[in-house]
Protein backbone atom coordinates (compact mmCIF):
# COMPACT_ATOMS: atom_id res chain seq x y z
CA UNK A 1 -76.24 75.95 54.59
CA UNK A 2 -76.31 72.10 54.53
CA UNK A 3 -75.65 70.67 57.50
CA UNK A 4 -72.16 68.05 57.67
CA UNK A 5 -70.95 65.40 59.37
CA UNK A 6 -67.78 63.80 58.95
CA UNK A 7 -67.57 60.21 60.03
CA UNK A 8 -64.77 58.66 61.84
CA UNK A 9 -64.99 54.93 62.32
CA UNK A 10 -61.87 53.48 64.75
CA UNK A 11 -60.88 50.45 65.83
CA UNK A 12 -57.30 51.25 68.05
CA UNK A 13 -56.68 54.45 66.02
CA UNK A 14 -56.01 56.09 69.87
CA UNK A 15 -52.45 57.53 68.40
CA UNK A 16 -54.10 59.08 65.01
CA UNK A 17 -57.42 60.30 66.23
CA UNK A 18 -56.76 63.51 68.16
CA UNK A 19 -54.50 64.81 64.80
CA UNK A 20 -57.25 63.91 62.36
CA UNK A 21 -59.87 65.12 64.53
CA UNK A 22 -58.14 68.54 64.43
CA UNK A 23 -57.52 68.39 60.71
CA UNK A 24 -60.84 67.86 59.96
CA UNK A 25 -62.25 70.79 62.70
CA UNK A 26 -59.87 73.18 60.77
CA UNK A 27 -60.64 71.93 57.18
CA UNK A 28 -64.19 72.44 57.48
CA UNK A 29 -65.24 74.35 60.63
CA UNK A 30 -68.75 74.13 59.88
CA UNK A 31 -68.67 70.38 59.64
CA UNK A 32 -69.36 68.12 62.84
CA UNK A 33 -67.83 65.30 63.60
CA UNK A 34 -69.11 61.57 64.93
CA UNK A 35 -66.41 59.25 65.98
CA UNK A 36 -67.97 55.61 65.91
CA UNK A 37 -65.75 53.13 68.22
CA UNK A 38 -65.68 49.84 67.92
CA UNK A 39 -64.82 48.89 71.38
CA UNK A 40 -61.28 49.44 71.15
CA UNK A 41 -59.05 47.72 73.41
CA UNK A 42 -56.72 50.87 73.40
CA UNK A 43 -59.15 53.40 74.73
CA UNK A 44 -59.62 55.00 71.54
CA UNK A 45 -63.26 55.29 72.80
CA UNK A 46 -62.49 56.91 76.02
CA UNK A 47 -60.04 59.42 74.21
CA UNK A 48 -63.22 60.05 72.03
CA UNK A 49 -65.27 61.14 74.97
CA UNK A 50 -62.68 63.67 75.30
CA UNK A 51 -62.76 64.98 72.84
CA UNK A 52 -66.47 65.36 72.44
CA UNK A 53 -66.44 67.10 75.98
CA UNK A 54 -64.02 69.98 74.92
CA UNK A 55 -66.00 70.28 71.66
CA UNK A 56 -69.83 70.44 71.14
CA UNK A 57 -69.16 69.51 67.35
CA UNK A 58 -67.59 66.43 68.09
CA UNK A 59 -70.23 63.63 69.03
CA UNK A 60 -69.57 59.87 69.92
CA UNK A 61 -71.34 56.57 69.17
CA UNK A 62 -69.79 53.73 71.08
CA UNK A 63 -70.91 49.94 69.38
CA UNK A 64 -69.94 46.99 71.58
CA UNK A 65 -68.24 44.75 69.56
CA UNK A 66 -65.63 45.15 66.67
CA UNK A 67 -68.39 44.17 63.70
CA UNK A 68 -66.91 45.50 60.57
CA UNK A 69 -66.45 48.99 58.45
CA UNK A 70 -69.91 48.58 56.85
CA UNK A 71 -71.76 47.72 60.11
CA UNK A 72 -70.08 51.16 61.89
CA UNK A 73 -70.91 52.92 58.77
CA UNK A 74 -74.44 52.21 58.33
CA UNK A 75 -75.28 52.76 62.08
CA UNK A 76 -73.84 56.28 62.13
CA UNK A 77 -75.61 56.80 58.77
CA UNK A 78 -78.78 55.67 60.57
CA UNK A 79 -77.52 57.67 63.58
CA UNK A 80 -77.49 61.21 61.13
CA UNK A 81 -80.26 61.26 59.34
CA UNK A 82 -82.31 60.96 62.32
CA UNK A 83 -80.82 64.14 63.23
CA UNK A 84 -81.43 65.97 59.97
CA UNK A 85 -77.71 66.26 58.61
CA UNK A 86 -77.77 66.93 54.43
CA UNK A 87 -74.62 65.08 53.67
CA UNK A 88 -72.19 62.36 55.63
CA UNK A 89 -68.28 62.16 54.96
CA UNK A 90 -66.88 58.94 55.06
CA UNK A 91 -62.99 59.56 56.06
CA UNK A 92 -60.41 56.97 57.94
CA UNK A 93 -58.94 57.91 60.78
CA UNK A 94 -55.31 56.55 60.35
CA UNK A 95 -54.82 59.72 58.00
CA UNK A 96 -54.97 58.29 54.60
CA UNK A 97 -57.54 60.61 53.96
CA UNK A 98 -56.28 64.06 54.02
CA UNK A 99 -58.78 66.48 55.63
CA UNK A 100 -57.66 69.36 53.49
CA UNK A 101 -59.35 67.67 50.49
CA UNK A 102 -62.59 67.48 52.04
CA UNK A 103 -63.70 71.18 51.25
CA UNK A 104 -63.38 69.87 47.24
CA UNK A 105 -65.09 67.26 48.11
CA UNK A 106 -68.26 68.99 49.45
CA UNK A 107 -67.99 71.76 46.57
CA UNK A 108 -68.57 68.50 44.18
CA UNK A 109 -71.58 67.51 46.36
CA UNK A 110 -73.47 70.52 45.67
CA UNK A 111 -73.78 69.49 42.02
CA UNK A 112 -73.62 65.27 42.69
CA UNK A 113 -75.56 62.77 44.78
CA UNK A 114 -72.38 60.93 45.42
CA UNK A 115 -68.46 61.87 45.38
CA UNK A 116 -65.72 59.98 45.75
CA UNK A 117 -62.24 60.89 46.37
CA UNK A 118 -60.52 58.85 43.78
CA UNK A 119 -56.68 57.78 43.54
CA UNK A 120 -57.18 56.56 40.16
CA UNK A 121 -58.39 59.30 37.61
CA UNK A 122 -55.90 61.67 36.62
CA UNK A 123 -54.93 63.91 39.46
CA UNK A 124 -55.29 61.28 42.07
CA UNK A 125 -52.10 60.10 43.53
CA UNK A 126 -50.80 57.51 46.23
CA UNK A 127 -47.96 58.60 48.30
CA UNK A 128 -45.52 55.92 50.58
CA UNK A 129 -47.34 52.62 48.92
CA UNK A 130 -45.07 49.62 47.87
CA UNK A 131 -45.97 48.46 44.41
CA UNK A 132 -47.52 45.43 45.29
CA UNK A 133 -49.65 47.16 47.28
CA UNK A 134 -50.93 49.58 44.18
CA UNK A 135 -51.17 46.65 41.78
CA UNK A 136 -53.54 45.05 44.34
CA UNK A 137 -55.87 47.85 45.15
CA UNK A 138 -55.79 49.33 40.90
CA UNK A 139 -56.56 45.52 40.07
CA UNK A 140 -59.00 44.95 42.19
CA UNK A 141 -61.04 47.90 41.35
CA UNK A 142 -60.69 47.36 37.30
CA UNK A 143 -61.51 43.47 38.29
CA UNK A 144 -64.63 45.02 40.28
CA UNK A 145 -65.54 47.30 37.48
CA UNK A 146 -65.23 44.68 34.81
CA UNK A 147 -67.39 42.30 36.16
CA UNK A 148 -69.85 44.33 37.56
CA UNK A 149 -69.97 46.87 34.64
CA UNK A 150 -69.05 49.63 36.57
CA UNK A 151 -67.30 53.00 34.87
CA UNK A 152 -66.29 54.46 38.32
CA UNK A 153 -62.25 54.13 38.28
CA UNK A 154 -61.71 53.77 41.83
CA UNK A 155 -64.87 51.81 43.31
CA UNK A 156 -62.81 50.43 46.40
CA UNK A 157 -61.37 54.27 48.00
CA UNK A 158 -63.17 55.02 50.97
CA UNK A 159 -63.07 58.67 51.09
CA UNK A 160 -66.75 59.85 50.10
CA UNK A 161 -69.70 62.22 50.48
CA UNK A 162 -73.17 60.98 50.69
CA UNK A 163 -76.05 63.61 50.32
CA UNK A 164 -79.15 62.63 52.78
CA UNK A 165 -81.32 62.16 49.43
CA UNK A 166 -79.16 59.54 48.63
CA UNK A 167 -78.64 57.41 51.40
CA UNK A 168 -82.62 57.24 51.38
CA UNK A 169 -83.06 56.03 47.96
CA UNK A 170 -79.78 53.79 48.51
CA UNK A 171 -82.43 50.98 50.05
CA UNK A 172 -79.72 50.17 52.59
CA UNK A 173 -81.42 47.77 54.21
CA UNK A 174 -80.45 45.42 51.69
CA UNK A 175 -76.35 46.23 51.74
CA UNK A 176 -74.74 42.76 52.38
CA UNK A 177 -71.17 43.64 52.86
CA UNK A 178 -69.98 45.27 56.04
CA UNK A 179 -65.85 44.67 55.42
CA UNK A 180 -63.60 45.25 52.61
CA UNK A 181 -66.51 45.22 50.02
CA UNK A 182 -68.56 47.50 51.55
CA UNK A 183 -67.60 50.27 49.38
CA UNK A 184 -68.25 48.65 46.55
CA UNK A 185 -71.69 47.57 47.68
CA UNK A 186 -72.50 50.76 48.33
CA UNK A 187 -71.46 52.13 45.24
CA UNK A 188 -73.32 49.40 43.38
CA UNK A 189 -76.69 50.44 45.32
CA UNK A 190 -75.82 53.92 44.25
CA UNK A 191 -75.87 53.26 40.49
CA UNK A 192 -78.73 50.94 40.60
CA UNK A 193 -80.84 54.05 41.90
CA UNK A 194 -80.02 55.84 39.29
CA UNK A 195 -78.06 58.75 41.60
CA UNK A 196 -75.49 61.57 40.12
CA UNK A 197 -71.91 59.86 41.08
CA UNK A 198 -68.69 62.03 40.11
CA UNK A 199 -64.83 61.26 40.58
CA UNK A 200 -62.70 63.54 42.56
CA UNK A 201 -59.09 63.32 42.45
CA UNK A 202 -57.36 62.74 45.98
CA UNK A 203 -54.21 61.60 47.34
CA UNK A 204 -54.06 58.87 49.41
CA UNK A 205 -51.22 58.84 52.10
CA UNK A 206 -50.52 55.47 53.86
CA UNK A 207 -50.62 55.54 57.90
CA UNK A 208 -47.75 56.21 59.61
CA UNK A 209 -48.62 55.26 63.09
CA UNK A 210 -50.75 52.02 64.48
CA UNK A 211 -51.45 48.89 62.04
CA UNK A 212 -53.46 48.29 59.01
CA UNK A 213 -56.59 46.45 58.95
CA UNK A 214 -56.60 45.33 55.88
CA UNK A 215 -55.38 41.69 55.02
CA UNK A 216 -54.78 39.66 52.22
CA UNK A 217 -57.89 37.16 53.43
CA UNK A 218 -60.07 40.37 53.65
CA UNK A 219 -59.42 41.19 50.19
CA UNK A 220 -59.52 37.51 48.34
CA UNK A 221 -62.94 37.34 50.45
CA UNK A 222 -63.84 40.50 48.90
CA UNK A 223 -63.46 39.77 45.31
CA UNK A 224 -64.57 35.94 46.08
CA UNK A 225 -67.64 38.36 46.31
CA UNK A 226 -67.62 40.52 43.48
CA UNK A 227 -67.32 37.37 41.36
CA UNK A 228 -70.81 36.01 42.80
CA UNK A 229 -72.44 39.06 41.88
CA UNK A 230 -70.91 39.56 38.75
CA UNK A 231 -71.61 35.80 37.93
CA UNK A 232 -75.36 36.32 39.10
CA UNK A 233 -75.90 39.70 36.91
CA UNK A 234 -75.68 42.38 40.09
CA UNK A 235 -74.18 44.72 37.94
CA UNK A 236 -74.99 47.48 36.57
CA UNK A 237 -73.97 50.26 34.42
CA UNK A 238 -74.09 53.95 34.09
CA UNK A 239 -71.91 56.93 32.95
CA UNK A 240 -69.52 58.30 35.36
CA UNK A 241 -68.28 62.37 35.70
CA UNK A 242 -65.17 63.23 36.37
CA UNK A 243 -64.33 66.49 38.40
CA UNK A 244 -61.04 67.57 37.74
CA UNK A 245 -61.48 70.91 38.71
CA UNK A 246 -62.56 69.76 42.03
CA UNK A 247 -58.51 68.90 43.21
CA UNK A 248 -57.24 71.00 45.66
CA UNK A 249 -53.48 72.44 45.75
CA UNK A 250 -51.01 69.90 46.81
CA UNK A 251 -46.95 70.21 47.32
């Protein structure tokens, strides 16, 4: 059986990570879990600890400074593949990312080199998002695909599975983005190594407790971005599969 890890990064997420850490235990018991801190102010990282102590499938990795999504991402990727896990689970711990899903996801993975839980191909939904808010994250991903000749619908969403094989032939070293673009870095590294990437339909829930990250500033910055590589031919282009059989029951 491949081995699993589902990666947490927080940053103040002390209110939402005990739930999500439970959700995800009971989602996928065979999973482990590695909470990567950013040396939150509100003892997320201690809570952590406890969490790790009253479960030997929950591991911490404590970085000193608060350096971005990317920069926590590619450390605990670094962090699992020296310990032989098959395939990593990106997943946010303010709850956005339902844990129940993550079972579909991982049935996808068996079959792809890289899923992602998409809000935008049919089945995918958003729940408790102002329309503002949708019109900014559905145009920035169809700006992002346009310019960089992408065919993946939702190349911002956050909620993926990397297989080991990937992230090796992902040259990572060479991932520039470690905030709001990192996702679509890493997607773009994907498709320029020629990996299986596949769609599968999620919903996306907006936080109910603690603050959102994510700024206007972060996202002009992002596609400020986008536009350099798109301008300077970092695109690339390849077919994308859709899973629709992947989506789980929802209410």
């Amino acid at each position: 059986m491949a081995q699993t890890l589902v990666i947490i990064p927080t940053y103040n997420e002390r209110d939402n990570l005990g739930p999500i850490v439970g959700r995800v235990r009971a989602s996928v018991p065979d999973a482990d879990v590695l909470v990567v801190d950013d040396s939150s102010p509100d003892g997320t990282g201690a809570l952590a600890d406890g969490l790790a102590a009253s479960d030997a499938a929950v591991h911490v990795l404590h970085r000193t400074s608060k350096e971005g999504l990317g920069a926590a991402y590619l450390e605990a990727f670094s962090w699992a593949l020296s310990r032989g896990y098959d395939r990593l689970v990106q997943l946010d711990a303010d709850g956005s990312h339902l844990p129940e899903q993550l079972p579909a996801l991982l049935a996808a993975a068996d079959s792809a080199d890289v899923v992602m839980g998409s809000r935008w191909v049919p089945g995918g939904e958003v729940k408790n998002w102002p329309r503002h808010r949708r019109m900014l994250s559905r145009g920035g991903s169809i700006y992002s695909r346009v310019l960089l000749r992408l065919q993946e619908r939702d190349v911002t969403g956050g909620y993926r599975v990397y297989t080991a094989h990937a992230l090796e032939r992902m040259r990572l070293s060479s991932v520039e983005s470690l905030g709001y673009c990192f996702q679509i870095d890493m997607l773009l590294h994907a498709v320029r190594a020629g990996l299986r990437v596949v769609e599968v339909p999620i919903t996306f829930v907006e936080r109910t407790r603690g603050s959102s990250k994510m700024s206007g500033t972060i996202v002009i910055e992002a596609m400020a971005r986008v536009t350099i590589w798109g301008l300077t031919g970092k695109g690339a282009r390849r077919a994308v599969e859709l899973q629709p059989s992947a989506l789980v029951d929802r209410d």
